[in-house]
N, C-alpha and C. Protein backbone atom coordinates (compact mmCIF):
# COMPACT_ATOMS: atom_id res chain seq x y z
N UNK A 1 120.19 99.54 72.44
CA UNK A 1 118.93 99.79 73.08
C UNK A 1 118.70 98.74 74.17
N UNK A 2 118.24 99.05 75.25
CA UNK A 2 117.99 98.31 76.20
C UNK A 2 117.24 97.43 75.87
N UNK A 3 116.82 96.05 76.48
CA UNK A 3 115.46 95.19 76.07
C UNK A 3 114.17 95.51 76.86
N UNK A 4 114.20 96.62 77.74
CA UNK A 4 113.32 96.81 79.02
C UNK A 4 113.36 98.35 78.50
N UNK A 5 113.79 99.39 77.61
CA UNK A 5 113.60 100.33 77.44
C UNK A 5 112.00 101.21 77.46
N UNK A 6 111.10 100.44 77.28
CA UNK A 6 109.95 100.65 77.34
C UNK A 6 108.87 100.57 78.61
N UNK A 7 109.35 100.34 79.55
CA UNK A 7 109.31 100.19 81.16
C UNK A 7 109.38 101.65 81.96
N UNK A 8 108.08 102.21 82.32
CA UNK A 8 108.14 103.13 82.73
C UNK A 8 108.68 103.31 84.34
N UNK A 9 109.12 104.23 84.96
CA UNK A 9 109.62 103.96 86.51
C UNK A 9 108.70 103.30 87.48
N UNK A 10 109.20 102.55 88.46
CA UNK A 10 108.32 101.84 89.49
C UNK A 10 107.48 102.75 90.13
N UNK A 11 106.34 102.76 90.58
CA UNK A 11 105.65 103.23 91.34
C UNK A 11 105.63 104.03 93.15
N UNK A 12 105.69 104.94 92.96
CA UNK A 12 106.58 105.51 94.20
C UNK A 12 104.92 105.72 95.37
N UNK A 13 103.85 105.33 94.75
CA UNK A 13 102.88 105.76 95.67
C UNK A 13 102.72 104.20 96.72
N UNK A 14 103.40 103.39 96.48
CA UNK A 14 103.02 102.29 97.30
C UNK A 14 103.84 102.45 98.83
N UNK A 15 102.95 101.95 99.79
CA UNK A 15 103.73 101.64 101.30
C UNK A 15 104.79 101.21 101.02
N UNK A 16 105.87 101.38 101.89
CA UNK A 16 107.22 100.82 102.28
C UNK A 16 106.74 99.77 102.13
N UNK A 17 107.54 98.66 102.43
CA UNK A 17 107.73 97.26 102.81
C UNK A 17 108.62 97.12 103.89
N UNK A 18 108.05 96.32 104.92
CA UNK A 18 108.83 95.94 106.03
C UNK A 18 109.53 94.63 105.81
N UNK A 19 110.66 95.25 105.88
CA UNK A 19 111.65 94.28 106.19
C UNK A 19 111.45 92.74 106.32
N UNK A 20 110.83 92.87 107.24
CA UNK A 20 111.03 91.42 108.13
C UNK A 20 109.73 90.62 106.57
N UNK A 21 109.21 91.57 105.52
CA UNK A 21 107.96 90.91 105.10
C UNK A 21 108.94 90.97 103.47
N UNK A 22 110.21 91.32 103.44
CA UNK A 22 110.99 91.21 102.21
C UNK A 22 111.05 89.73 101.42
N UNK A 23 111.40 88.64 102.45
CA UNK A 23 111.29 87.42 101.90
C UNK A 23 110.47 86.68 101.09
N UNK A 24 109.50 86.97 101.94
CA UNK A 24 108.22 86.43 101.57
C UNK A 24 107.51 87.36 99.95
N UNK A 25 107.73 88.67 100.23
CA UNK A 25 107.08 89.30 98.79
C UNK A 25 108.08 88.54 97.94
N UNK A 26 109.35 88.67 97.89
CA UNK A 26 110.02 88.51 96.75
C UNK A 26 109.82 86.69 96.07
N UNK A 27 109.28 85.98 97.08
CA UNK A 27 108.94 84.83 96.90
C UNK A 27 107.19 84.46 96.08
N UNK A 28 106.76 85.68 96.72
CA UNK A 28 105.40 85.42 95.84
C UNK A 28 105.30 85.98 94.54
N UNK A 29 106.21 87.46 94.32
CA UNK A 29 106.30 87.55 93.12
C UNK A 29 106.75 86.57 92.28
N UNK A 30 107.63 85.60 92.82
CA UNK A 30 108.41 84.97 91.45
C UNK A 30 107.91 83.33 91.33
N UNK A 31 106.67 83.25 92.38
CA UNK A 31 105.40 82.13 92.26
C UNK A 31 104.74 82.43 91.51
N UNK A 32 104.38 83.38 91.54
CA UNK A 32 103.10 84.40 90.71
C UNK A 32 103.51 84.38 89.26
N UNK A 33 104.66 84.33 89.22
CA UNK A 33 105.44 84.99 87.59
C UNK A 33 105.87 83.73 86.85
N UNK A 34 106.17 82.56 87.68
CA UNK A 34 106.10 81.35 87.54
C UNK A 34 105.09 80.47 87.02
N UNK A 35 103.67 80.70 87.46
CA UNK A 35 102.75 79.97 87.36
C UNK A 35 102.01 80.74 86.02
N UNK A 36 102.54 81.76 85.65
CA UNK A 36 102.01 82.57 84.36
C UNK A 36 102.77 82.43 83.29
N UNK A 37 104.16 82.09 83.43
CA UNK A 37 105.21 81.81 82.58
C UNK A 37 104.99 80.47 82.00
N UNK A 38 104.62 79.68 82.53
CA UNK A 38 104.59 78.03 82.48
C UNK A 38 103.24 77.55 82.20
N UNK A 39 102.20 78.60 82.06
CA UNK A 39 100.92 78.38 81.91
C UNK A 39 100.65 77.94 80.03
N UNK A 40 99.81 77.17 80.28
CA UNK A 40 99.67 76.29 78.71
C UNK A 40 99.30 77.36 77.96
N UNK A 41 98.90 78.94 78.24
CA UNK A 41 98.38 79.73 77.06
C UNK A 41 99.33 80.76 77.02
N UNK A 42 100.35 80.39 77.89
CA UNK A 42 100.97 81.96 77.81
C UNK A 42 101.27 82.66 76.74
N UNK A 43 101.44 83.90 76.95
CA UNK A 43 101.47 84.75 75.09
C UNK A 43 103.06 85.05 74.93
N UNK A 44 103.56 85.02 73.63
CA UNK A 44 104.72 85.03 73.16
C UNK A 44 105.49 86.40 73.52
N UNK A 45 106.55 86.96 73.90
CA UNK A 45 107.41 87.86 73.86
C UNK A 45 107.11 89.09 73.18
N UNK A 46 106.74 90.39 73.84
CA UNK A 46 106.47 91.65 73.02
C UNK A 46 106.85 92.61 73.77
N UNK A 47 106.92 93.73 73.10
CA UNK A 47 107.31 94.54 74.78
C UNK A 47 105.97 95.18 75.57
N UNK A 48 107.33 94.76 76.91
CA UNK A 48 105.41 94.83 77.93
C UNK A 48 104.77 93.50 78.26
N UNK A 49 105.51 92.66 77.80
CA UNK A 49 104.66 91.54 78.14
C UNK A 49 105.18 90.60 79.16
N UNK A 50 104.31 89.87 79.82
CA UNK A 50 104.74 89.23 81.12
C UNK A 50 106.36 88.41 80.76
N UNK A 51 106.35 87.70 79.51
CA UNK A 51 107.58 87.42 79.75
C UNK A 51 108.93 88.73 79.72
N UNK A 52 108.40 89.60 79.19
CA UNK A 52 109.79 90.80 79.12
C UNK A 52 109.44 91.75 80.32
N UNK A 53 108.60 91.34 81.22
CA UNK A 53 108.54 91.73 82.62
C UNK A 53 109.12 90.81 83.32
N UNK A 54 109.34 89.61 83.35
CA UNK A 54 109.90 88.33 84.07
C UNK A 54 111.30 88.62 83.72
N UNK A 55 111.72 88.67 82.44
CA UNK A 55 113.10 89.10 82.23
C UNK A 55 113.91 89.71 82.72
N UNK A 56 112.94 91.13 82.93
CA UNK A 56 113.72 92.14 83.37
C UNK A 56 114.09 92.34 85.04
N UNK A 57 112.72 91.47 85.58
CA UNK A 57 112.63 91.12 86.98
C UNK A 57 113.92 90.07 87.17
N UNK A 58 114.43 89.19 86.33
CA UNK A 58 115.22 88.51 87.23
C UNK A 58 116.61 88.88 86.73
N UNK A 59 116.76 89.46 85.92
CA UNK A 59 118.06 90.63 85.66
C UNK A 59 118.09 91.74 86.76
N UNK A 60 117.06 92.36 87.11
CA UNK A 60 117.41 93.01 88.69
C UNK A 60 117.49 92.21 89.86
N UNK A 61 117.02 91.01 90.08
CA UNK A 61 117.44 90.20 91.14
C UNK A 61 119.12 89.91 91.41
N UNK A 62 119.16 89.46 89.86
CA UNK A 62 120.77 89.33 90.20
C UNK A 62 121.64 90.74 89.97
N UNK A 63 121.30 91.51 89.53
CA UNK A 63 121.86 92.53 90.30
C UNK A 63 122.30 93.08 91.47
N UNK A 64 120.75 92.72 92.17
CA UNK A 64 120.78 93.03 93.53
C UNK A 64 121.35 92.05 94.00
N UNK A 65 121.68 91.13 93.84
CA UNK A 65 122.59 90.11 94.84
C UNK A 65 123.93 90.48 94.67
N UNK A 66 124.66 91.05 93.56
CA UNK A 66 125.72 91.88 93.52
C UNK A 66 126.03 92.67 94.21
N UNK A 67 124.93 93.82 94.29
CA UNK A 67 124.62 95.07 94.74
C UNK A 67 124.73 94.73 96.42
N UNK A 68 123.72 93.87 97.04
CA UNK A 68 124.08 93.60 98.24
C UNK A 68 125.46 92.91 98.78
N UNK A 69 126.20 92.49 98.08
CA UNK A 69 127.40 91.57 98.50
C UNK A 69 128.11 93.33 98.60
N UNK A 70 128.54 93.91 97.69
CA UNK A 70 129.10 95.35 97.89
C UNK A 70 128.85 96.23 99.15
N UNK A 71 127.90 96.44 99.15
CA UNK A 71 127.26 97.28 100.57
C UNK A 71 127.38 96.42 102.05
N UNK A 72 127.38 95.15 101.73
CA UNK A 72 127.65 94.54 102.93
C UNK A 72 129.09 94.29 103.03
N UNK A 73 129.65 94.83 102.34
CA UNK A 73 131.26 94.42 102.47
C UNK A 73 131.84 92.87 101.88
N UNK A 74 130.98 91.81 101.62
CA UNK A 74 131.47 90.72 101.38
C UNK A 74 132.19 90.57 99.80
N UNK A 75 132.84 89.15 100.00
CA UNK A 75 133.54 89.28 98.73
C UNK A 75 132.50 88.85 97.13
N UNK A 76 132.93 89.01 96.51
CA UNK A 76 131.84 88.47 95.58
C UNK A 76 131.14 86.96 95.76
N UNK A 77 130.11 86.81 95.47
CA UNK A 77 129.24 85.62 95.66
C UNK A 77 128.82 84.99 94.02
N UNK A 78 129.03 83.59 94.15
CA UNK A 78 128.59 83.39 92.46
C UNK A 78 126.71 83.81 92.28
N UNK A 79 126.66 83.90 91.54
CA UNK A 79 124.98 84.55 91.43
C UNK A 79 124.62 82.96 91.18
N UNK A 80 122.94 82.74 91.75
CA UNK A 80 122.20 81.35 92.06
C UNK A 80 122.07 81.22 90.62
N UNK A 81 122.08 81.39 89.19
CA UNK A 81 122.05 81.30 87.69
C UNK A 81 123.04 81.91 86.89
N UNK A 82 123.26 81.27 85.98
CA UNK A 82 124.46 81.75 84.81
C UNK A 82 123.50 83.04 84.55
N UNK A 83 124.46 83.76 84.35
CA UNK A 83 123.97 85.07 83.95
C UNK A 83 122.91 84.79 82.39
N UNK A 84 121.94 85.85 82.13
CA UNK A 84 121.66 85.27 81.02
C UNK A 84 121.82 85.91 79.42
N UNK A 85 121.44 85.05 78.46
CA UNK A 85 122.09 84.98 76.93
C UNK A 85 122.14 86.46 77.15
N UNK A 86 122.35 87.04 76.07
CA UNK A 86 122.70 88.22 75.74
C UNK A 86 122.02 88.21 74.24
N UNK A 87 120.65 88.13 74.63
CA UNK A 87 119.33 88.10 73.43
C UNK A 87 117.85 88.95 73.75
N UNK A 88 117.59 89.20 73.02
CA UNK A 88 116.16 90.39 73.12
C UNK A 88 115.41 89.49 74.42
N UNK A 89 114.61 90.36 75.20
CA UNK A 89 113.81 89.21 76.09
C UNK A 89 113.05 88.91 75.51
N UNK A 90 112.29 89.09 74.14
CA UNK A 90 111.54 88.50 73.69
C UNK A 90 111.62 87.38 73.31
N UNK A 91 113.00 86.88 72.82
CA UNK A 91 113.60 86.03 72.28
C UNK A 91 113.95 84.63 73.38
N UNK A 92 113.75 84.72 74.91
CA UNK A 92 114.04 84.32 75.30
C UNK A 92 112.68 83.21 75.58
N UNK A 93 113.07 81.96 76.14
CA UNK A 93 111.97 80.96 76.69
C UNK A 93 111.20 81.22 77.92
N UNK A 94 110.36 81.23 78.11
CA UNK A 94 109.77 81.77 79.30
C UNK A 94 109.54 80.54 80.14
N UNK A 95 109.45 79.53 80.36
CA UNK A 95 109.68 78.43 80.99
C UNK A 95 110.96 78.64 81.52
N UNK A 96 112.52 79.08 80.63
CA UNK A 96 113.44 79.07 81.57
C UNK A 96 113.58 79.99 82.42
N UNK A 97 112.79 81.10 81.48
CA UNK A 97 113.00 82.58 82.41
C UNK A 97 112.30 82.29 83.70
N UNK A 98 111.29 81.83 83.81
CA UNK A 98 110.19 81.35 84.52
C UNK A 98 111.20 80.72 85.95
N UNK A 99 111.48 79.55 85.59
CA UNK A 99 112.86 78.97 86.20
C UNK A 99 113.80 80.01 87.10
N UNK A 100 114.46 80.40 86.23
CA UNK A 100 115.73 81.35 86.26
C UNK A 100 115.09 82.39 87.47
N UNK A 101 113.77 83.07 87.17
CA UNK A 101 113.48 83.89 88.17
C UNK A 101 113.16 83.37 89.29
N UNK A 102 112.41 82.77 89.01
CA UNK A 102 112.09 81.93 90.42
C UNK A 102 113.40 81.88 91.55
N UNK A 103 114.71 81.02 90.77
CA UNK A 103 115.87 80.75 91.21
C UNK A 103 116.76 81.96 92.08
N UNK A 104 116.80 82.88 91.26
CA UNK A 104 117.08 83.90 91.34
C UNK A 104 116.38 84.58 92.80
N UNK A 105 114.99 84.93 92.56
CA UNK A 105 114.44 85.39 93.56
C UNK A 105 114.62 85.16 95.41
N UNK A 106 114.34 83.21 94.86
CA UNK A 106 114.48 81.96 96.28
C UNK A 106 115.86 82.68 96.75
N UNK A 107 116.88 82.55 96.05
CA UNK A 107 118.23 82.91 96.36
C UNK A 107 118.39 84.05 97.21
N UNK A 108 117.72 85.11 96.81
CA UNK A 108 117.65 86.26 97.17
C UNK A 108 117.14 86.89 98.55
N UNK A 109 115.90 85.48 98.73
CA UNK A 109 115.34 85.91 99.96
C UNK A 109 115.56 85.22 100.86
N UNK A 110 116.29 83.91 100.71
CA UNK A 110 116.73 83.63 101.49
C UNK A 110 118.13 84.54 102.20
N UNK A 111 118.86 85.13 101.28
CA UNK A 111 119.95 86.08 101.96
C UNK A 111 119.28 87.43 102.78
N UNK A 112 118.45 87.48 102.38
CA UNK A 112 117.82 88.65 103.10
C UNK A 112 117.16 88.38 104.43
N UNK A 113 116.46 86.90 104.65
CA UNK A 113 116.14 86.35 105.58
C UNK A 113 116.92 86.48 106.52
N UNK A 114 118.32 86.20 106.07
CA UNK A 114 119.36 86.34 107.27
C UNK A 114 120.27 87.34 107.62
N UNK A 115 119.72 88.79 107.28
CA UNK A 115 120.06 90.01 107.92
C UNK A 115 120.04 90.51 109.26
N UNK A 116 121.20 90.76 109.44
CA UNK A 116 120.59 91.47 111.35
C UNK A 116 120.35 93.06 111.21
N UNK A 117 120.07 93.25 112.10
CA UNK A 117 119.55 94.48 112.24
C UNK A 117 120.75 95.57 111.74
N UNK A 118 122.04 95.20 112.04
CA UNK A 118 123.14 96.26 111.44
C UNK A 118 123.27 96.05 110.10
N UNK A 119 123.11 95.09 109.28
CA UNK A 119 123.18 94.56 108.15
C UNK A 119 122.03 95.22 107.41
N UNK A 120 121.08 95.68 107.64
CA UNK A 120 119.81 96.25 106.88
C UNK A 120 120.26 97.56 107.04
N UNK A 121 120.87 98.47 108.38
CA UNK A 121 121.59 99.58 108.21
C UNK A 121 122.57 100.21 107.43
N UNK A 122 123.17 99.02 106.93
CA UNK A 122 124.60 99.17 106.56
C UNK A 122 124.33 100.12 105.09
N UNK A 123 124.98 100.95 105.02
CA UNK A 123 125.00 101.96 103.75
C UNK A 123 125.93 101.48 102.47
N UNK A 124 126.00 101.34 101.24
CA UNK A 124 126.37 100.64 100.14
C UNK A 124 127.65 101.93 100.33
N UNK A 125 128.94 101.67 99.90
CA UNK A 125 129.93 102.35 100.49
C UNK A 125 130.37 103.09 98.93
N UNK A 126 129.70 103.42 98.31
CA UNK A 126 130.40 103.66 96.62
C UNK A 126 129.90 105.26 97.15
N UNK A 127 130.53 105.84 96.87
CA UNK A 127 130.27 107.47 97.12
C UNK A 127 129.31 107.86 96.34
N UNK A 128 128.82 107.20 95.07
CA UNK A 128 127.40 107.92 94.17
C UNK A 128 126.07 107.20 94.68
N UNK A 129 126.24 106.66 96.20
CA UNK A 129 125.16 105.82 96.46
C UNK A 129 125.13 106.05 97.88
N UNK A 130 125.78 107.02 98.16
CA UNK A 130 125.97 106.96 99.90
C UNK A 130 124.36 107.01 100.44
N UNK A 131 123.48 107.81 99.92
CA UNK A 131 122.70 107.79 101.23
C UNK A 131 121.66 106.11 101.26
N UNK A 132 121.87 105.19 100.25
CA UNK A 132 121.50 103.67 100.26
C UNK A 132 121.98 103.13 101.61
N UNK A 133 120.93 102.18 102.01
CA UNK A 133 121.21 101.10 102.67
C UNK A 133 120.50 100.05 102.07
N UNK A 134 120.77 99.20 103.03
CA UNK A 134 120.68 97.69 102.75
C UNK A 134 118.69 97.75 102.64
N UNK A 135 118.20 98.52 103.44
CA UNK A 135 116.44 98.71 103.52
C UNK A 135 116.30 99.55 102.74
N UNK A 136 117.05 100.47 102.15
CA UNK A 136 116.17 101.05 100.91
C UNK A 136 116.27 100.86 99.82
N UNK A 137 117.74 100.36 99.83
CA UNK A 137 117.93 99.45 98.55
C UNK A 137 116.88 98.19 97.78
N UNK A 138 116.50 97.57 99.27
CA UNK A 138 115.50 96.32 99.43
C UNK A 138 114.07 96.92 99.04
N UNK A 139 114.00 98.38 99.40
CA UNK A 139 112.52 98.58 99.46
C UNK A 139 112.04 99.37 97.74
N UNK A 140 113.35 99.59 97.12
CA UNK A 140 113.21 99.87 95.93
C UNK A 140 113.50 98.80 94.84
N UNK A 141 114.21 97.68 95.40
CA UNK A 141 113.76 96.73 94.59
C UNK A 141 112.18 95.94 94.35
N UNK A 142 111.70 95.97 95.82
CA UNK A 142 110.64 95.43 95.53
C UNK A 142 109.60 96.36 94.78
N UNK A 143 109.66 97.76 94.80
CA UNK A 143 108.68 98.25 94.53
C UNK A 143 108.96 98.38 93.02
N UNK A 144 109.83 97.78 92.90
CA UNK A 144 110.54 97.95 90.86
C UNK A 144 109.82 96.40 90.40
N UNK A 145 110.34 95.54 91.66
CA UNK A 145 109.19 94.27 91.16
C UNK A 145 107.53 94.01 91.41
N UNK A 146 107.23 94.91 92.08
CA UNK A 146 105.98 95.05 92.11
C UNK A 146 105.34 95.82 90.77
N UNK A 147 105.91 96.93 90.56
CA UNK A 147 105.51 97.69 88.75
C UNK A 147 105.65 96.38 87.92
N UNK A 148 106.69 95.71 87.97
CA UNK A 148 106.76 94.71 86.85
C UNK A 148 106.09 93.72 86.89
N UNK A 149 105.80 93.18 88.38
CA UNK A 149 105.16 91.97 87.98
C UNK A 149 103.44 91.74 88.56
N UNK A 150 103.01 92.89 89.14
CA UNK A 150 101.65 92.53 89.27
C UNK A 150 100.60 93.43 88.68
N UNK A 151 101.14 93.50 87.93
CA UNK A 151 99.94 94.14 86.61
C UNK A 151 100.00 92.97 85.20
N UNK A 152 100.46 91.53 85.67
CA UNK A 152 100.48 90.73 84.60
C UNK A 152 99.57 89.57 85.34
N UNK A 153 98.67 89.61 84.38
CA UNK A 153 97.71 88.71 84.65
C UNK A 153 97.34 87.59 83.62
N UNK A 154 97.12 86.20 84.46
CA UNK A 154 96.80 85.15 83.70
C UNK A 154 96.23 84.80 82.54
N UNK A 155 96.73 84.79 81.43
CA UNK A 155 95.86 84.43 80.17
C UNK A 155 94.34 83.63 80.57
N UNK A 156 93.34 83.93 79.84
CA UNK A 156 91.87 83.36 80.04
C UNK A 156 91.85 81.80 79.41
């Protein structure tokens, strides 16, 4: 069973995201997810809960840094964190996850920062993904981290 099995699909009614504004979201989500993770009341691991939303958010980050090294043609890149345990996300620390995403994220947008304009065109070359590029790939990640991470709000 998945640990995120309970995660309904991202939200398809939100605006695109522009490009040039990719960095910056993916940086506030994982401030935002940071400062809730690390917060003195945070609530323990359940499903659905900000930390097994943080989890699952920075398990698709490094995905997508995979995912983009492929479509851009490059050779593999080590991912900015050891991949992680292979334990329920509940089970996991949310201070590191907290960490880890953050890490993960920074990593992320900084590579995206430095896209040119053919590089955001470029189509992921695996034949079950042809009509992907590098911008819709980008624009469905964020909107997968937007479902996950801003409907979690600060303990009182």
């Amino acid at each position: 069973m998945s640990p995120h099995s309970g995660c309904p699909p991202p939200p398809h009614h939100l605006p695109p995201f522009d490009r040039a504004d990719a960095p910056a979201v993916l940086r506030r989500y994982a401030a935002r997810t940071h400062r809730l993770l690390t917060h003195p009341h945070a609530a323990p691991g359940r499903p659905g809960s900000p930390l097994e939303r943080a989890c699952h958010a920075r398990d698709i980050c490094l995905a997508f840094h995979t995912r983009l090294g492929i479509t851009l043609g490059l050779p593999a890149a080590p991912l900015p964190i050891a991949p992680p345990p292979p334990v329920p996300y509940r089970d996991e620390n949310p201070r590191t996850v907290a960490h880890e995403l953050r890490a993960a994220a920074e990593a992320l947008a900084d590579r995206l920062a430095l896209l040119s304009p053919a590089d955001w065109a470029r189509h992921d070359p695996r034949p079950a993904a042809a009509p992907f590029t590098v911008e819709t790939l980008t624009d469905q990640l964020l909107r997968t981290l937007a479902h996950l991470l801003t409907e979690v709000a600060l303990p009182a």
